[in-house]
Structures are given as C-alpha cells and as structure tokens.
PDB file of N, CA and C in Angstrom:
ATOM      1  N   UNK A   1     -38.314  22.243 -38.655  1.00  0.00           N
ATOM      2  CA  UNK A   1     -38.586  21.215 -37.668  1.00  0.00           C
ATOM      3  C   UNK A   1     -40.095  21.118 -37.441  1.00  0.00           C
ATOM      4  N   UNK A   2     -40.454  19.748 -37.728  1.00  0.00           N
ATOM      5  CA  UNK A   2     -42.063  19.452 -36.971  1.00  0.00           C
ATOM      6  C   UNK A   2     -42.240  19.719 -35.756  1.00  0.00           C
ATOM      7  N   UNK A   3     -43.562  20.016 -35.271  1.00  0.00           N
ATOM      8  CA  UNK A   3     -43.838  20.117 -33.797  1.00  0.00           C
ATOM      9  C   UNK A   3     -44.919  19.554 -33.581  1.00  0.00           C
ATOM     10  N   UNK A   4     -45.073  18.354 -32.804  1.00  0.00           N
ATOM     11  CA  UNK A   4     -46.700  17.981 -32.681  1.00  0.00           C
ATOM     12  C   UNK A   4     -46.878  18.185 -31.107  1.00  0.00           C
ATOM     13  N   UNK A   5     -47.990  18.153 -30.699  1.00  0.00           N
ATOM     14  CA  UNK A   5     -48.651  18.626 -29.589  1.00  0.00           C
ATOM     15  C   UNK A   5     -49.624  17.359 -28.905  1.00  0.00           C
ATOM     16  N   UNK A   6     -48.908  17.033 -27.342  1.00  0.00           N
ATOM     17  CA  UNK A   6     -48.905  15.727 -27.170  1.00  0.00           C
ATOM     18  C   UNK A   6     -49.864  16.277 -25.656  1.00  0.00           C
ATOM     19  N   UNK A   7     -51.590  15.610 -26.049  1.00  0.00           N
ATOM     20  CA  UNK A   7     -51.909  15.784 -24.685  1.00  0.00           C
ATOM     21  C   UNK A   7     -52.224  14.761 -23.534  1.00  0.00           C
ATOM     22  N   UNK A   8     -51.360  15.110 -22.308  1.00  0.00           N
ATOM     23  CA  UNK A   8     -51.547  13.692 -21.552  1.00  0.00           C
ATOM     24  C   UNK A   8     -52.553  13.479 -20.548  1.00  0.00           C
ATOM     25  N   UNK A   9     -52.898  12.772 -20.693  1.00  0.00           N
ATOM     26  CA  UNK A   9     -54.187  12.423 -19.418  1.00  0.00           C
ATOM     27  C   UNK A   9     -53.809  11.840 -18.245  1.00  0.00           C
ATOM     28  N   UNK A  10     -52.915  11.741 -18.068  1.00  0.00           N
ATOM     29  CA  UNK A  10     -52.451  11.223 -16.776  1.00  0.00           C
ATOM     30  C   UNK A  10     -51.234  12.157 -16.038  1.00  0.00           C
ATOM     31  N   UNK A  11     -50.743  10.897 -15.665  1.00  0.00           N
ATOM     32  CA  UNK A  11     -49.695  11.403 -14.263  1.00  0.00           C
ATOM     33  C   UNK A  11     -48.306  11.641 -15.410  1.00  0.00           C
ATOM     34  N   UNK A  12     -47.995  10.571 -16.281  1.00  0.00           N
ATOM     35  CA  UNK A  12     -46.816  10.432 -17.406  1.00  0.00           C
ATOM     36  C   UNK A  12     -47.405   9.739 -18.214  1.00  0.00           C
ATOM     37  N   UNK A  13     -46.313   9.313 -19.514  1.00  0.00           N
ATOM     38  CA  UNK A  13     -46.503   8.349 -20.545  1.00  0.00           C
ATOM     39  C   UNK A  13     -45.352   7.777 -20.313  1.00  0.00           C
ATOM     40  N   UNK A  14     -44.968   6.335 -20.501  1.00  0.00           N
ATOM     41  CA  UNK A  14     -43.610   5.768 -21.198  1.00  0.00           C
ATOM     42  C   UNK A  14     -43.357   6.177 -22.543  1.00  0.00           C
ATOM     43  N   UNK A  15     -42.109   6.677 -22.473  1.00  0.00           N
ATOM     44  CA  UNK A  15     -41.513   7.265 -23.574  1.00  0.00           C
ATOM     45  C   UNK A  15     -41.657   6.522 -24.941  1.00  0.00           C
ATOM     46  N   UNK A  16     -41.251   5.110 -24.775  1.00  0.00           N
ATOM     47  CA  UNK A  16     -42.034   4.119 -26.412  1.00  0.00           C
ATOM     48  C   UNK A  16     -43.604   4.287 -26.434  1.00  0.00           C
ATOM     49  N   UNK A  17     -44.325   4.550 -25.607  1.00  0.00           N
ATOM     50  CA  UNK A  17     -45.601   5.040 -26.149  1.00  0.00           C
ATOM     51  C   UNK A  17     -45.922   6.149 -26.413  1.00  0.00           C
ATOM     52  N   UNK A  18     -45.614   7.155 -25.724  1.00  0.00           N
ATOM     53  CA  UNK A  18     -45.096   8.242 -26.909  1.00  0.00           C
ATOM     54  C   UNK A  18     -44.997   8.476 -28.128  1.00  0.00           C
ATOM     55  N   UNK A  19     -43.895   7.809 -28.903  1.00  0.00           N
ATOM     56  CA  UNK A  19     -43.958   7.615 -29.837  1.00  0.00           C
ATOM     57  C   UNK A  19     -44.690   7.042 -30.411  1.00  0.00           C
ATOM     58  N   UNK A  20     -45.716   5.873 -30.224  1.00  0.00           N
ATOM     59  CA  UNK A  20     -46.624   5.199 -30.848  1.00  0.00           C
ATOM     60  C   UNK A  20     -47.958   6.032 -30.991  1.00  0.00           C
ATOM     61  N   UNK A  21     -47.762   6.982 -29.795  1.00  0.00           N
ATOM     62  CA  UNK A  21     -49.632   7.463 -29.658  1.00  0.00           C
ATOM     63  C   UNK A  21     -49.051   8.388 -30.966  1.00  0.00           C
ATOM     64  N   UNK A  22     -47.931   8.993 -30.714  1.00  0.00           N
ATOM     65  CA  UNK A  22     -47.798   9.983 -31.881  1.00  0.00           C
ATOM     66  C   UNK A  22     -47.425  10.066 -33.351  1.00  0.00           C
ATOM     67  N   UNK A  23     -47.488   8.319 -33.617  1.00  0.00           N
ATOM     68  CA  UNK A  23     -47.363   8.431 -35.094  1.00  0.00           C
ATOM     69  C   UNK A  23     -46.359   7.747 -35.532  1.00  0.00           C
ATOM     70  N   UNK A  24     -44.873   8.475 -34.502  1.00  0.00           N
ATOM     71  CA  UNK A  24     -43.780   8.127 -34.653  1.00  0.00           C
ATOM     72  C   UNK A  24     -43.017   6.494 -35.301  1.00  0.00           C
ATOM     73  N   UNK A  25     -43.915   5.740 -34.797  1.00  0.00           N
ATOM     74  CA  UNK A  25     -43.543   4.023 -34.937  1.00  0.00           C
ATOM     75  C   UNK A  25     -44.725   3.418 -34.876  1.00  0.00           C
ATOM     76  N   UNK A  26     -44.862   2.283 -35.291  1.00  0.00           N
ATOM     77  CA  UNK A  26     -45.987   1.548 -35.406  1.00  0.00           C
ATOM     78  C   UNK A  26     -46.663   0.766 -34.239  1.00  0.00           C
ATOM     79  N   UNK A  27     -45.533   1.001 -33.334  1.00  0.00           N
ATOM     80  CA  UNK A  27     -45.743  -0.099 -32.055  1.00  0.00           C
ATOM     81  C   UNK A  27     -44.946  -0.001 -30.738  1.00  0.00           C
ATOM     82  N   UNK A  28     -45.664  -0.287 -29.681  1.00  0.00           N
ATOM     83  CA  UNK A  28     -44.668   0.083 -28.509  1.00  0.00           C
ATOM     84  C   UNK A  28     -43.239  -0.497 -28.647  1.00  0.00           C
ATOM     85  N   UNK A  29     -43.493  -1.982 -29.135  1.00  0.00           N
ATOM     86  CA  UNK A  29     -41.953  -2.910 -29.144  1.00  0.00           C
ATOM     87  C   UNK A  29     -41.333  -1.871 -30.398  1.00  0.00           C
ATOM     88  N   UNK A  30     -41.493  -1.591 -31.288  1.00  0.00           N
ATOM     89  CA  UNK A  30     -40.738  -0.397 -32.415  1.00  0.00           C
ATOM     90  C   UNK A  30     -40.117   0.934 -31.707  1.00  0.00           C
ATOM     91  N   UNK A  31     -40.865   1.406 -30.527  1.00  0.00           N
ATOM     92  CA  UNK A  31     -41.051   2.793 -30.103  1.00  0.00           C
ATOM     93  C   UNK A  31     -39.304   2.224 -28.631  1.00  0.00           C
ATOM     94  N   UNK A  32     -39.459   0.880 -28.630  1.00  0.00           N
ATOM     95  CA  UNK A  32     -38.303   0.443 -27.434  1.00  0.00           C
ATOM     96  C   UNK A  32     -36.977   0.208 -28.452  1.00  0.00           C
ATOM     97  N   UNK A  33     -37.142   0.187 -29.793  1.00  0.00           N
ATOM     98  CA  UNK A  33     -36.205  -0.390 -30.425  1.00  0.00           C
ATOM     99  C   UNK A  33     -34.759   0.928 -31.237  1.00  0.00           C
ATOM    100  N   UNK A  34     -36.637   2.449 -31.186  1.00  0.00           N
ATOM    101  CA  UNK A  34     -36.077   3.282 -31.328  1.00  0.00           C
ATOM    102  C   UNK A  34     -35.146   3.953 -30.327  1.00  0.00           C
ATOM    103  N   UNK A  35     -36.237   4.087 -29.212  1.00  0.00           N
ATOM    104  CA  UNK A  35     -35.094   4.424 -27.821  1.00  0.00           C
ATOM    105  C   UNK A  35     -33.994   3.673 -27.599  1.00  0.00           C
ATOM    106  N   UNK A  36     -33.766   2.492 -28.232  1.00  0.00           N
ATOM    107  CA  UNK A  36     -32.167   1.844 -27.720  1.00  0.00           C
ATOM    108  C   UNK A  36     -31.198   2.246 -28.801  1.00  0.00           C
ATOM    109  N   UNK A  37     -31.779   3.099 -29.924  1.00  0.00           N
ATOM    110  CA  UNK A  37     -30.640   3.081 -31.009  1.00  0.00           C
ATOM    111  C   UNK A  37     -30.008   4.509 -30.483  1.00  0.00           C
ATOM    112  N   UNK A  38     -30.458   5.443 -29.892  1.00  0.00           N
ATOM    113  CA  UNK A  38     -29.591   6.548 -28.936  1.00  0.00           C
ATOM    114  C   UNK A  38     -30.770   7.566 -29.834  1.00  0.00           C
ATOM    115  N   UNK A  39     -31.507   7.822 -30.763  1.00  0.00           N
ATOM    116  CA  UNK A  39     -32.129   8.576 -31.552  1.00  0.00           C
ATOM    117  C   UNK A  39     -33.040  10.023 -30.894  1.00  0.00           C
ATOM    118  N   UNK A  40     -33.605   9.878 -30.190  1.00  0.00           N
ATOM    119  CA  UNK A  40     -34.241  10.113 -28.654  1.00  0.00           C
ATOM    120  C   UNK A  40     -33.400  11.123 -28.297  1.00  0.00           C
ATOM    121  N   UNK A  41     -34.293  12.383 -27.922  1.00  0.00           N
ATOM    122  CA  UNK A  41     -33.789  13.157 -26.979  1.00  0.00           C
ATOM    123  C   UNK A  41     -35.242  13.681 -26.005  1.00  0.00           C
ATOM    124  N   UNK A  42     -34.743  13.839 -24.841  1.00  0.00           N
ATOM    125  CA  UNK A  42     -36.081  14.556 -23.909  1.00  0.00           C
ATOM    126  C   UNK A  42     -35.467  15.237 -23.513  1.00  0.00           C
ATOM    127  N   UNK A  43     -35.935  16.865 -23.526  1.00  0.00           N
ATOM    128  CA  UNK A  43     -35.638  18.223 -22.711  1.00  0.00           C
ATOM    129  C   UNK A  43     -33.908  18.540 -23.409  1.00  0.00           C
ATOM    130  N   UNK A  44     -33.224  17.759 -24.610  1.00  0.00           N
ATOM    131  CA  UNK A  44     -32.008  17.956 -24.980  1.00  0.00           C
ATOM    132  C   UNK A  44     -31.648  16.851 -25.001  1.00  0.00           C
ATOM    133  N   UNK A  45     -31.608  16.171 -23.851  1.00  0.00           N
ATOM    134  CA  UNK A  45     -30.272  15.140 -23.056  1.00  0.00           C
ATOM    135  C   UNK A  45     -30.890  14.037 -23.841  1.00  0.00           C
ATOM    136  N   UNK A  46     -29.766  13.087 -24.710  1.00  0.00           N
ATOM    137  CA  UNK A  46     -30.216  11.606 -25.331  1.00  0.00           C
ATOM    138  C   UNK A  46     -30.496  11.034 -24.168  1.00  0.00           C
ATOM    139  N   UNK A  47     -31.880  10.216 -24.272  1.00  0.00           N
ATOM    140  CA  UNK A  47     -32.595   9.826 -23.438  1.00  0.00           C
ATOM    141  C   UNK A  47     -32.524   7.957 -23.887  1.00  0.00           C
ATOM    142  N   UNK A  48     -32.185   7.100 -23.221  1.00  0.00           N
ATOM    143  CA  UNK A  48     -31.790   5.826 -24.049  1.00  0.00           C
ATOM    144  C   UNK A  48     -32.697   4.362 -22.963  1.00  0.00           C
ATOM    145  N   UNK A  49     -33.363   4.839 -22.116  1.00  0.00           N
ATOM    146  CA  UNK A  49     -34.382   4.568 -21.331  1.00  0.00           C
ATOM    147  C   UNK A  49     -35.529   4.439 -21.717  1.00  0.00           C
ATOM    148  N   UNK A  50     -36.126   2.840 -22.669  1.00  0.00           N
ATOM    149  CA  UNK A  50     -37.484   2.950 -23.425  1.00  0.00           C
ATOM    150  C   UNK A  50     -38.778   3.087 -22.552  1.00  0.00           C
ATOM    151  N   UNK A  51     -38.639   2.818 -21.161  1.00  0.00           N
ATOM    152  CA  UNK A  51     -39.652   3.159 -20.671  1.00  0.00           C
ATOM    153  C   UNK A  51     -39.620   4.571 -19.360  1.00  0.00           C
ATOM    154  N   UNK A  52     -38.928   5.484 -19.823  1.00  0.00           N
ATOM    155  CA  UNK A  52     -38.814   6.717 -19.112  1.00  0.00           C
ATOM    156  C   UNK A  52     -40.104   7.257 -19.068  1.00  0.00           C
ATOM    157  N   UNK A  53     -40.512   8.249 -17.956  1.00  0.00           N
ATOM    158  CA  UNK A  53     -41.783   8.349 -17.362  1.00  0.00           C
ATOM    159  C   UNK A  53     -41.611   9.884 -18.385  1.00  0.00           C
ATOM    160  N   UNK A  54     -42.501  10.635 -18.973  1.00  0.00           N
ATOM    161  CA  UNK A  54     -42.745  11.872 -19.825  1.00  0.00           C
ATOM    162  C   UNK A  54     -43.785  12.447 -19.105  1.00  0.00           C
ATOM    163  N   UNK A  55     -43.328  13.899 -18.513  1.00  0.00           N
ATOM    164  CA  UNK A  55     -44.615  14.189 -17.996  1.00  0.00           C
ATOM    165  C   UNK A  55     -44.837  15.323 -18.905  1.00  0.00           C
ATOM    166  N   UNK A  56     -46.247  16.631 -18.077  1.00  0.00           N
ATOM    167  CA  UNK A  56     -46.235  17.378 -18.759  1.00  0.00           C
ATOM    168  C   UNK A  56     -45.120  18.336 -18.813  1.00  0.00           C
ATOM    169  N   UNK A  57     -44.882  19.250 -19.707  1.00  0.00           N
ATOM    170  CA  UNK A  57     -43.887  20.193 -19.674  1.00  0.00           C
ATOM    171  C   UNK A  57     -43.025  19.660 -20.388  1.00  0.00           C
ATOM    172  N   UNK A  58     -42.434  18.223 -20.294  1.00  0.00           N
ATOM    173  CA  UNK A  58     -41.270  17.494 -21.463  1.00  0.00           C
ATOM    174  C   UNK A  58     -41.271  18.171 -22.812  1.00  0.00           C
ATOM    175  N   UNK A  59     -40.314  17.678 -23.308  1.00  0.00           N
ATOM    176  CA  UNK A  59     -40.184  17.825 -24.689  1.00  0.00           C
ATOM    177  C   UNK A  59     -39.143  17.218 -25.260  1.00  0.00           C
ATOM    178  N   UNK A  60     -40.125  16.074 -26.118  1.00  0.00           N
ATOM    179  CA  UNK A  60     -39.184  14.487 -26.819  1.00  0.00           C
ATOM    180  C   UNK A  60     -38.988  15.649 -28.039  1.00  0.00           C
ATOM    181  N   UNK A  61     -37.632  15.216 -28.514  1.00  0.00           N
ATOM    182  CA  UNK A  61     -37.135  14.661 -29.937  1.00  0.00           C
ATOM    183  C   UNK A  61     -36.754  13.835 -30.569  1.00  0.00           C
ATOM    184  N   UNK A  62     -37.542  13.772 -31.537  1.00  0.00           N
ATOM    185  CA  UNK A  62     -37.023  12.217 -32.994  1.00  0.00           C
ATOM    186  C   UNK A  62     -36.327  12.888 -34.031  1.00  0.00           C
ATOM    187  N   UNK A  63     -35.158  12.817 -34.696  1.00  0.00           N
ATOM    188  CA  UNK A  63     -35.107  12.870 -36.162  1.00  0.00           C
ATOM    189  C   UNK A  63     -35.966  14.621 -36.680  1.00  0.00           C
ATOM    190  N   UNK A  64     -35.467  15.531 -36.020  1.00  0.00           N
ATOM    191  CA  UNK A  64     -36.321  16.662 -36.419  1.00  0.00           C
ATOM    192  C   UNK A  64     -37.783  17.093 -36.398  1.00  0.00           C
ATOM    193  N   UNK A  65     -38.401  15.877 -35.353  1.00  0.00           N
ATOM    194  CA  UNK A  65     -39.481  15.652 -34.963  1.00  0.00           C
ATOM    195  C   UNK A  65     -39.763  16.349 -33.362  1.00  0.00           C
ATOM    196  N   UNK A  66     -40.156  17.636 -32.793  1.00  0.00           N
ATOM    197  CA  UNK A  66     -40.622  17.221 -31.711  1.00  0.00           C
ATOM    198  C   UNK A  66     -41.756  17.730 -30.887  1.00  0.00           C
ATOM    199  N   UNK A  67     -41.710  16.793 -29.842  1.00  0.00           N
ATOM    200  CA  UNK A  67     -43.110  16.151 -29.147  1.00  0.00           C
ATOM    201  C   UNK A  67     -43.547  17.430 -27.915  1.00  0.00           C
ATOM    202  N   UNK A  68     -43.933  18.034 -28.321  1.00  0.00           N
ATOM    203  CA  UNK A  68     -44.706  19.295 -26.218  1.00  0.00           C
ATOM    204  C   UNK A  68     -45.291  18.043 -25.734  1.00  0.00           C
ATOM    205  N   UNK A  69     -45.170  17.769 -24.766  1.00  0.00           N
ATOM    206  CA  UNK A  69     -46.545  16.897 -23.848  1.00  0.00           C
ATOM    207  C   UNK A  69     -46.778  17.706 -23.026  1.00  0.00           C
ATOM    208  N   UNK A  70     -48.309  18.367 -22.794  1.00  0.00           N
ATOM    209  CA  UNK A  70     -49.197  19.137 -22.431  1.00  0.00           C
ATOM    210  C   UNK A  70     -50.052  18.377 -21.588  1.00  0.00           C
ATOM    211  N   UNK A  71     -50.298  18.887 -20.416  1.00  0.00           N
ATOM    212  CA  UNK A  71     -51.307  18.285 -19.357  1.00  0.00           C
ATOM    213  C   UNK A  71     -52.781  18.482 -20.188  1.00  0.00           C
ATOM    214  N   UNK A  72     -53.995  17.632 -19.972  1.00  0.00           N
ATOM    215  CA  UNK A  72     -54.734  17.834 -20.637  1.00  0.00           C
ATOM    216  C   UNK A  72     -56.141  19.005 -20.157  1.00  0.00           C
TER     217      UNK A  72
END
C-alpha cells in the first residue's frame, strides 16, 4: 500500500481537493465524481460526501492509496 503525506494549512480540506492537491485526479469536479462512485474511505468508514471537511489526524483511502493529513 502507498502512503503519501498530506500537509494542511488550514482549519480542513474538502475531501475532492484532497485528492486533487494529491495527485489522485486531475480536478476538483474528477475528485467529486470519485467520491460519488463509493471508492473513498476516511478513518475506514466509505465516505460518499465530495465535499467532507478532512482535518488533521484523518486518514483518506483511494484504491490502495492512502492519504495522513498532517497539521502543518
């Protein structure tokens, strides 16, 4: 399994940007298209909410892909 290391500068991210800052999809509207296909997991639980708030401590999964988001 990949692990990339996601640092946030703020308060959260929306979860389709997430994926975009990280590579994952090409685009926020791609990153909403992925979250509606059920693919998505945060902290375990399928997460199906494209604009869910990610703070630090989360941890997204894609496809054997996943995301730490780290306060910066």
């Amino acid at each position: 399994m990949q692990i990339l290391d996601f640092s946030l500068s703020g308060e959260y991210i929306e979860l389709n940007q997430l994926l975009k800052l990280s590579g994952l999809c090409e685009s926020g509207g791609a990153g909403k298209m992925i979250v509606a296909s059920g693919d998505v997991y945060v902290d375990g639980q399928q997460e199906l909410r494209k604009t869910a708030k990610i703070r630090a401590g989360q941890m997204v999964e894609l496809g054997g892909i996943q995301i730490r988001v780290h306060a910066e």
